[in-house]
N, C-alpha and C. Protein backbone atom coordinates (compact mmCIF):
# COMPACT_ATOMS: atom_id res chain seq x y z
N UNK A 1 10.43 -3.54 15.85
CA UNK A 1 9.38 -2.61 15.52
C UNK A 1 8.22 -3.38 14.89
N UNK A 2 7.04 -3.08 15.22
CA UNK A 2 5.99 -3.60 14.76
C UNK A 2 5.45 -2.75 13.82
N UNK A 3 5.23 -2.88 12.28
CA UNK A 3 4.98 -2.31 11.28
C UNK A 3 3.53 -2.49 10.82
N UNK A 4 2.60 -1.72 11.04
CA UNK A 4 0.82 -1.34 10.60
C UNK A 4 0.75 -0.96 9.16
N UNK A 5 0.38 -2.31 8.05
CA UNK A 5 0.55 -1.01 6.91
C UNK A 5 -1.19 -0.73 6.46
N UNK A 6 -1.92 0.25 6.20
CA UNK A 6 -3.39 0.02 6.24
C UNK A 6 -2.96 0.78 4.30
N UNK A 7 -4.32 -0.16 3.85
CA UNK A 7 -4.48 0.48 2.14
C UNK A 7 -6.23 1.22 2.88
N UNK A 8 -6.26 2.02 2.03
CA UNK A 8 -7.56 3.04 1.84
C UNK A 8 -7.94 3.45 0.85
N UNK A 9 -9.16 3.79 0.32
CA UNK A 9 -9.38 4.97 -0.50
C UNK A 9 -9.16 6.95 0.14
N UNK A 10 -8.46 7.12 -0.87
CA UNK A 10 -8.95 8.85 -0.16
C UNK A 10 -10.18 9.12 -0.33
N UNK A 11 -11.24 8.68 -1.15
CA UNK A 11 -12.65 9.13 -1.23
C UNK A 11 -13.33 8.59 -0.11
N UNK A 12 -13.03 8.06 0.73
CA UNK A 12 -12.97 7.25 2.10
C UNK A 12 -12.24 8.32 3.24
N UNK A 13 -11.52 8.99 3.15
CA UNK A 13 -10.83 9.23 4.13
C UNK A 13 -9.38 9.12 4.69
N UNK A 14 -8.62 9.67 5.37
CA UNK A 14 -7.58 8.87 5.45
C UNK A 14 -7.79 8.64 6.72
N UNK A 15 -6.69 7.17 7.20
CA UNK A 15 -7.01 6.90 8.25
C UNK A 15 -6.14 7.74 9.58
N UNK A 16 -6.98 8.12 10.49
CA UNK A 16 -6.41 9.09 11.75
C UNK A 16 -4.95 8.40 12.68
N UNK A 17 -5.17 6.92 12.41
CA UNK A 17 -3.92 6.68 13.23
C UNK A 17 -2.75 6.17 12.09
N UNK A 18 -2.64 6.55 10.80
CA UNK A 18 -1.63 6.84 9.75
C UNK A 18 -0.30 7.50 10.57
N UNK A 19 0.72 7.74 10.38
CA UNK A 19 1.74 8.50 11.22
C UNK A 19 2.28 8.96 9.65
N UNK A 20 1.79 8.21 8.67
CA UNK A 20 2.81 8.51 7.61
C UNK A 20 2.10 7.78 6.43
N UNK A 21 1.38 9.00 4.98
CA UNK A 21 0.40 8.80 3.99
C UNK A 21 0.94 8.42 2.96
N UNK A 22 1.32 7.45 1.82
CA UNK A 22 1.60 7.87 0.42
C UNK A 22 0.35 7.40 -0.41
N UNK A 23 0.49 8.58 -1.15
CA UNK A 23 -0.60 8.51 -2.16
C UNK A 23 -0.08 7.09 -3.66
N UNK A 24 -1.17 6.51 -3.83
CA UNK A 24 -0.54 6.01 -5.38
C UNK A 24 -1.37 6.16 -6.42
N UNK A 25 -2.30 7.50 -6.28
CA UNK A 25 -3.16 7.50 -7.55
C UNK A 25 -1.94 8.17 -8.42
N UNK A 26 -0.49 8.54 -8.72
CA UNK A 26 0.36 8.51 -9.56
C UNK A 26 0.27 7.52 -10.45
N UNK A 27 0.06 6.31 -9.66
CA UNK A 27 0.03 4.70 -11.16
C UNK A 27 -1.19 5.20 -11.54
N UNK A 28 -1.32 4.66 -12.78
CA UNK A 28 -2.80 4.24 -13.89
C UNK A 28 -3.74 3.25 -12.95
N UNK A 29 -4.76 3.75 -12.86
CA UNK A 29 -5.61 2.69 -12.40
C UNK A 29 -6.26 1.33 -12.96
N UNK A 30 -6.13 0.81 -12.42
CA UNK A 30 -6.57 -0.88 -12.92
C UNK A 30 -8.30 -0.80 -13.24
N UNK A 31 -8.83 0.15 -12.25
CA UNK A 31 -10.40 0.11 -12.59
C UNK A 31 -10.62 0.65 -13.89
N UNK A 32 -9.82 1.01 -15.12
CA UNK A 32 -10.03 1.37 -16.23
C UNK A 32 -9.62 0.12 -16.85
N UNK A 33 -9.33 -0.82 -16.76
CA UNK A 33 -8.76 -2.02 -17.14
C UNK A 33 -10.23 -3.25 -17.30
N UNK A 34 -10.79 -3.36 -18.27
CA UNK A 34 -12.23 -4.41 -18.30
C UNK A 34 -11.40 -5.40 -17.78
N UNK A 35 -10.82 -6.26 -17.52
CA UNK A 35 -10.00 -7.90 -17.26
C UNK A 35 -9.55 -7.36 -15.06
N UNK A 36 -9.63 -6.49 -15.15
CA UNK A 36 -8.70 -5.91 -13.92
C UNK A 36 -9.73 -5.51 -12.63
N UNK A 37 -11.25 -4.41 -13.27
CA UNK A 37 -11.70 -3.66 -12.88
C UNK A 37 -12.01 -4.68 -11.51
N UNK A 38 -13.06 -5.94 -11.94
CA UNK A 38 -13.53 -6.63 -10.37
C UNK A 38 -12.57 -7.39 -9.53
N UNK A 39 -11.10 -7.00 -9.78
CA UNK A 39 -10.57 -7.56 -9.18
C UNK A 39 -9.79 -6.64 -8.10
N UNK A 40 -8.83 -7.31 -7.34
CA UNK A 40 -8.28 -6.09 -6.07
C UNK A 40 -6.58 -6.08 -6.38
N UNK A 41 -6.32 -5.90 -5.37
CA UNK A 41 -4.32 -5.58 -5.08
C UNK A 41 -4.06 -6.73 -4.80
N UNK A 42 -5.24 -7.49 -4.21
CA UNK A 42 -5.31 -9.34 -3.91
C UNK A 42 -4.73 -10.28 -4.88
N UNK A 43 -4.87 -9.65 -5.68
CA UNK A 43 -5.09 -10.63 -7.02
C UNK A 43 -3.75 -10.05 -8.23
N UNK A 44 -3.19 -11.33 -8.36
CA UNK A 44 -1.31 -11.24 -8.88
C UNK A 44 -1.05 -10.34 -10.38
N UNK A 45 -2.59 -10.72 -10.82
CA UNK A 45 -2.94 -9.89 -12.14
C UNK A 45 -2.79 -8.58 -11.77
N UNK A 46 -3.18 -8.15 -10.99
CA UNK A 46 -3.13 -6.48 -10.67
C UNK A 46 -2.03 -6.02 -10.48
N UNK A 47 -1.48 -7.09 -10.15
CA UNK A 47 0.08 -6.80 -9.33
C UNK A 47 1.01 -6.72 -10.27
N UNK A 48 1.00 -7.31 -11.36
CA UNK A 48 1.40 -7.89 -12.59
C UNK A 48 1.57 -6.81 -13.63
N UNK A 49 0.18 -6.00 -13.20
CA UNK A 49 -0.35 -4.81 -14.60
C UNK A 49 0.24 -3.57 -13.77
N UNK A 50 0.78 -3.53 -12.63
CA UNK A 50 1.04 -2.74 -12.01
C UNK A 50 2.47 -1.98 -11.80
N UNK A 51 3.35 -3.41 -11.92
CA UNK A 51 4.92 -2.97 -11.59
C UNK A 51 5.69 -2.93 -12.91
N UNK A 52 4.72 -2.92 -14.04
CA UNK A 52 5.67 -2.42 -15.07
C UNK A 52 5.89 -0.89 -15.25
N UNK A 53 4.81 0.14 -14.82
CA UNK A 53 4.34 1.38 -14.62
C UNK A 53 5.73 1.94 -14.34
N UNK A 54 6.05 3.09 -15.14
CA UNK A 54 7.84 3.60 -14.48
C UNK A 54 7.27 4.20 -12.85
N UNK A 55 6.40 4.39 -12.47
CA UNK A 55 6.44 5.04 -11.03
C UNK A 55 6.27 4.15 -10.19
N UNK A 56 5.72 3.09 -10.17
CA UNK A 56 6.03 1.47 -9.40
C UNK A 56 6.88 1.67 -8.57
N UNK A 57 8.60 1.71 -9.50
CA UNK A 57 9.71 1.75 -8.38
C UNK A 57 10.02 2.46 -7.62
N UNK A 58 9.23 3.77 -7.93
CA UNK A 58 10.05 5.13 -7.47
C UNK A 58 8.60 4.99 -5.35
N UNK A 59 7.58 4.64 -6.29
CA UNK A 59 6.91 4.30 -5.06
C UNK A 59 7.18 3.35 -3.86
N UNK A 60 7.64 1.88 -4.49
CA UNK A 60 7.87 0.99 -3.88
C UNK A 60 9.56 1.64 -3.23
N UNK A 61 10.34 2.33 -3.68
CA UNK A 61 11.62 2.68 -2.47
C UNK A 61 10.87 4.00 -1.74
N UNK A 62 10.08 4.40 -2.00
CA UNK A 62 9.47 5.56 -1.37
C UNK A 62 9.52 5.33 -0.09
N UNK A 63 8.27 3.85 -0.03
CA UNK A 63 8.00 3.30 1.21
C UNK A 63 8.83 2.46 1.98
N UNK A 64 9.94 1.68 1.16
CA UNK A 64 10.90 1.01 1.53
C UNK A 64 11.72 2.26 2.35
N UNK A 65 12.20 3.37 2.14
CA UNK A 65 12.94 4.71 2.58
C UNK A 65 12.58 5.48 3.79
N UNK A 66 10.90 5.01 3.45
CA UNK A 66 10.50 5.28 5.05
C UNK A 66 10.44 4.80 6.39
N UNK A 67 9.72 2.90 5.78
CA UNK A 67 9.58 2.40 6.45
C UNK A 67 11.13 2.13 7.30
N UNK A 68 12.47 2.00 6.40
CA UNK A 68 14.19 1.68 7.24
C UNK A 68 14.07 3.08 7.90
N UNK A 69 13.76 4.46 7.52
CA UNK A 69 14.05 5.27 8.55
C UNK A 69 13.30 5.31 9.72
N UNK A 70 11.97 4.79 9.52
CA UNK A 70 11.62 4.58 11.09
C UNK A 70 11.42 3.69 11.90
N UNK A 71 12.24 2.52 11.26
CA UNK A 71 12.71 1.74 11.74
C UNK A 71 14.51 1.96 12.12
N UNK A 72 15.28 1.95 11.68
CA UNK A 72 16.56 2.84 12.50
C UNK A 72 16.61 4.23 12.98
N UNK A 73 16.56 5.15 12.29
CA UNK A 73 16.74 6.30 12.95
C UNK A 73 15.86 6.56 14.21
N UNK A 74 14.36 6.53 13.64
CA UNK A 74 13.58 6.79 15.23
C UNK A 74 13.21 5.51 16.32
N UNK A 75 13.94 4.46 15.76
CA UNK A 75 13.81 2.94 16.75
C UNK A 75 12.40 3.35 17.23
N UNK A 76 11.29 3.22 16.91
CA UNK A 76 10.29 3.73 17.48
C UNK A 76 9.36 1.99 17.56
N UNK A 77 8.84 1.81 18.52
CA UNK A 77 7.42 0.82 18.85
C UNK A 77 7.15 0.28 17.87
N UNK A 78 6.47 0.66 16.89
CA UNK A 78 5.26 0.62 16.11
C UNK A 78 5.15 1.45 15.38
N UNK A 79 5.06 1.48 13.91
CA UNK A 79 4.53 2.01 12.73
C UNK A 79 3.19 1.74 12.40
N UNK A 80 2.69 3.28 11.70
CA UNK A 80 1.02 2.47 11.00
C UNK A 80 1.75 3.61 9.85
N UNK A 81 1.23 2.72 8.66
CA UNK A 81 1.67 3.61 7.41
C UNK A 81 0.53 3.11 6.93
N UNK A 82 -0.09 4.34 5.71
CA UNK A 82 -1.41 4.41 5.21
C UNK A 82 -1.33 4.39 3.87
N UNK A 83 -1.67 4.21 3.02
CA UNK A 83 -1.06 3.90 1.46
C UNK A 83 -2.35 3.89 0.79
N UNK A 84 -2.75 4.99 0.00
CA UNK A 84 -3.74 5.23 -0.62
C UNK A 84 -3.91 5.38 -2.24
N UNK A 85 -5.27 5.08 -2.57
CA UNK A 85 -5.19 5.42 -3.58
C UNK A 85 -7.05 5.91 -4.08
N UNK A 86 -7.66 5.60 -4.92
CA UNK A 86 -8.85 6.33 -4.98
C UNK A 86 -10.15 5.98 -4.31
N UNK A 87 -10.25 4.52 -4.43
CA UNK A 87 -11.25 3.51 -3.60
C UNK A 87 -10.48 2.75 -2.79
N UNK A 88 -9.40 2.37 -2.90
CA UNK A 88 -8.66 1.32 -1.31
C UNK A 88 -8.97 -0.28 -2.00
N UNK A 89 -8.89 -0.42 -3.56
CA UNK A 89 -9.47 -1.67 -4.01
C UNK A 89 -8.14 -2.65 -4.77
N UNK A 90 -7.23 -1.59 -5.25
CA UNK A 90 -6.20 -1.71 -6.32
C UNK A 90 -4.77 -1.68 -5.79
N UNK A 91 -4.07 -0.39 -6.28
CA UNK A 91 -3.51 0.27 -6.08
C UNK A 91 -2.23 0.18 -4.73
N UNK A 92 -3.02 0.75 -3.93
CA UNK A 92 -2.65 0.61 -2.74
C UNK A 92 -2.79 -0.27 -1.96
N UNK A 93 -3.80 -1.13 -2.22
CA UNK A 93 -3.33 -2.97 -1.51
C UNK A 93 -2.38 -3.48 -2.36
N UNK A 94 -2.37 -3.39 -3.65
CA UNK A 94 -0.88 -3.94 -4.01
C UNK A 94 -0.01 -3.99 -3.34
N UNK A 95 0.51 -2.35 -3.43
CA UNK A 95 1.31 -2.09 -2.37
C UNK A 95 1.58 -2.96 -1.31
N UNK A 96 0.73 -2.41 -0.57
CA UNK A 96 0.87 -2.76 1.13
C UNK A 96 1.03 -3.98 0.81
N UNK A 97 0.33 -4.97 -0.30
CA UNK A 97 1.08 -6.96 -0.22
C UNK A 97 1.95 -6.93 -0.40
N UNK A 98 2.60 -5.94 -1.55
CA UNK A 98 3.99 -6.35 -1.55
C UNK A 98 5.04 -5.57 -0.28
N UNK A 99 4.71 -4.64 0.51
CA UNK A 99 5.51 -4.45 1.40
C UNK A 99 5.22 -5.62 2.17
N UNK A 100 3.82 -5.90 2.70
CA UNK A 100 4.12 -7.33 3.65
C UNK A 100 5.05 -8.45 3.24
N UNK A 101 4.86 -8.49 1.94
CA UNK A 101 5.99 -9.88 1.87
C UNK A 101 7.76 -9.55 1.99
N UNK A 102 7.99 -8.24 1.59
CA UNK A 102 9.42 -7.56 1.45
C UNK A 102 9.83 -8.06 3.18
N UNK A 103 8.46 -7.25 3.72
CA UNK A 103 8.78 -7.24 5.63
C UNK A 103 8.44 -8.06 6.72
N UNK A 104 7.63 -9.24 6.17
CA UNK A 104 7.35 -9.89 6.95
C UNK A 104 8.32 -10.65 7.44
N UNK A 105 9.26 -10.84 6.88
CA UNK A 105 10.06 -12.68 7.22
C UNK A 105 10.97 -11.41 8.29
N UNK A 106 11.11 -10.05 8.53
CA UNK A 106 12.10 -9.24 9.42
C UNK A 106 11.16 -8.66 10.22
N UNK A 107 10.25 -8.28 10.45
CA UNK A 107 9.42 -8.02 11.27
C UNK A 107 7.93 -7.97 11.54
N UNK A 108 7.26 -8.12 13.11
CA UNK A 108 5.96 -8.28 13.02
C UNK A 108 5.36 -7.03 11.52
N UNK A 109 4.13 -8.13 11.25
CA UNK A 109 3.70 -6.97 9.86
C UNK A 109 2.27 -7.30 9.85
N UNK A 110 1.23 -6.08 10.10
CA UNK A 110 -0.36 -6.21 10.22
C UNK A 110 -0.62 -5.90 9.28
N UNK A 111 -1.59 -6.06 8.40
CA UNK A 111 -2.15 -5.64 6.91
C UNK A 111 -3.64 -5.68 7.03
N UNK A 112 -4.17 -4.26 6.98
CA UNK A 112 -5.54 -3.95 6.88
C UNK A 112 -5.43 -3.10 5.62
N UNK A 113 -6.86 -3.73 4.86
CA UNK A 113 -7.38 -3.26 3.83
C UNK A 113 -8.39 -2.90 4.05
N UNK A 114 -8.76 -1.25 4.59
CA UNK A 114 -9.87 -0.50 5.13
C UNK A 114 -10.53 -0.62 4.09
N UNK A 115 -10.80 -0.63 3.08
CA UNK A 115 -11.87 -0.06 1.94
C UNK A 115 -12.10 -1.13 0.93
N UNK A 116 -11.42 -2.05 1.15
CA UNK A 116 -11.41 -2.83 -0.28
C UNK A 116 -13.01 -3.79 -0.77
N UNK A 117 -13.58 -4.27 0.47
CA UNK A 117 -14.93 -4.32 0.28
C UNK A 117 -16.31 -3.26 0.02
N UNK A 118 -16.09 -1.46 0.11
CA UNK A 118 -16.69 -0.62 0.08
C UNK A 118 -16.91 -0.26 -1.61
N UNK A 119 -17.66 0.32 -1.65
CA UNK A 119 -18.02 0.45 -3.38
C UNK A 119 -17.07 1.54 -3.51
């Protein structure tokens, strides 16, 4: 299975070829953070200020729960999973890096960050 994971802002939109959305404006945002704000999901600091949050884990098996079910149950082609959060800068590229690294070494894994250059 070839796995699409795209980060976004919802004030952006979501993206139309998503098959499957999670939101993560649940975490605290980093753009309230002065040391955090100009930085992205890119950057280990964010990542760092991020997975101590008690909803971290409950997010990160969220997507882990989805991504194994549609990968066994519906053996399907190709996944695009969309992972949002308010601007597409933080949050939800975290995410999606850390699912690429969980999934890459087991399967093809594309990583678009629709928004992360947009104000």
């Amino acid at each position: 299975m070839h796995l699409k994971l795209i980060s976004f802002g919802f004030k952006n939109g979501v993206p139309q070829d998503a098959s499957v959305v999670l939101d993560c404006r649940v975490l605290r945002n980093p753009v309230h953070n002065p040391a955090l704000k100009d930085k992205t999901g890119c950057n280990q600091e964010v990542i760092d200020w991020l997975r101590p949050q008690p909803m971290w884990p409950m997010l990160v098996k969220a997507a882990v729960d989805t991504i194994n079910y549609r990968e066994g149950v519906e053996n399907k082609q190709g996944f695009t999973f969309g992972i949002g959060c308010t601007g597409g800068h933080h949050r939800s590229v975290a995410l999606v890096n850390v699912l690429s690294e969980m999934y890459g070494p087991h399967m093809p894994v594309t990583v678009k960050h629709r928004d992360i250059d947009k104000e």
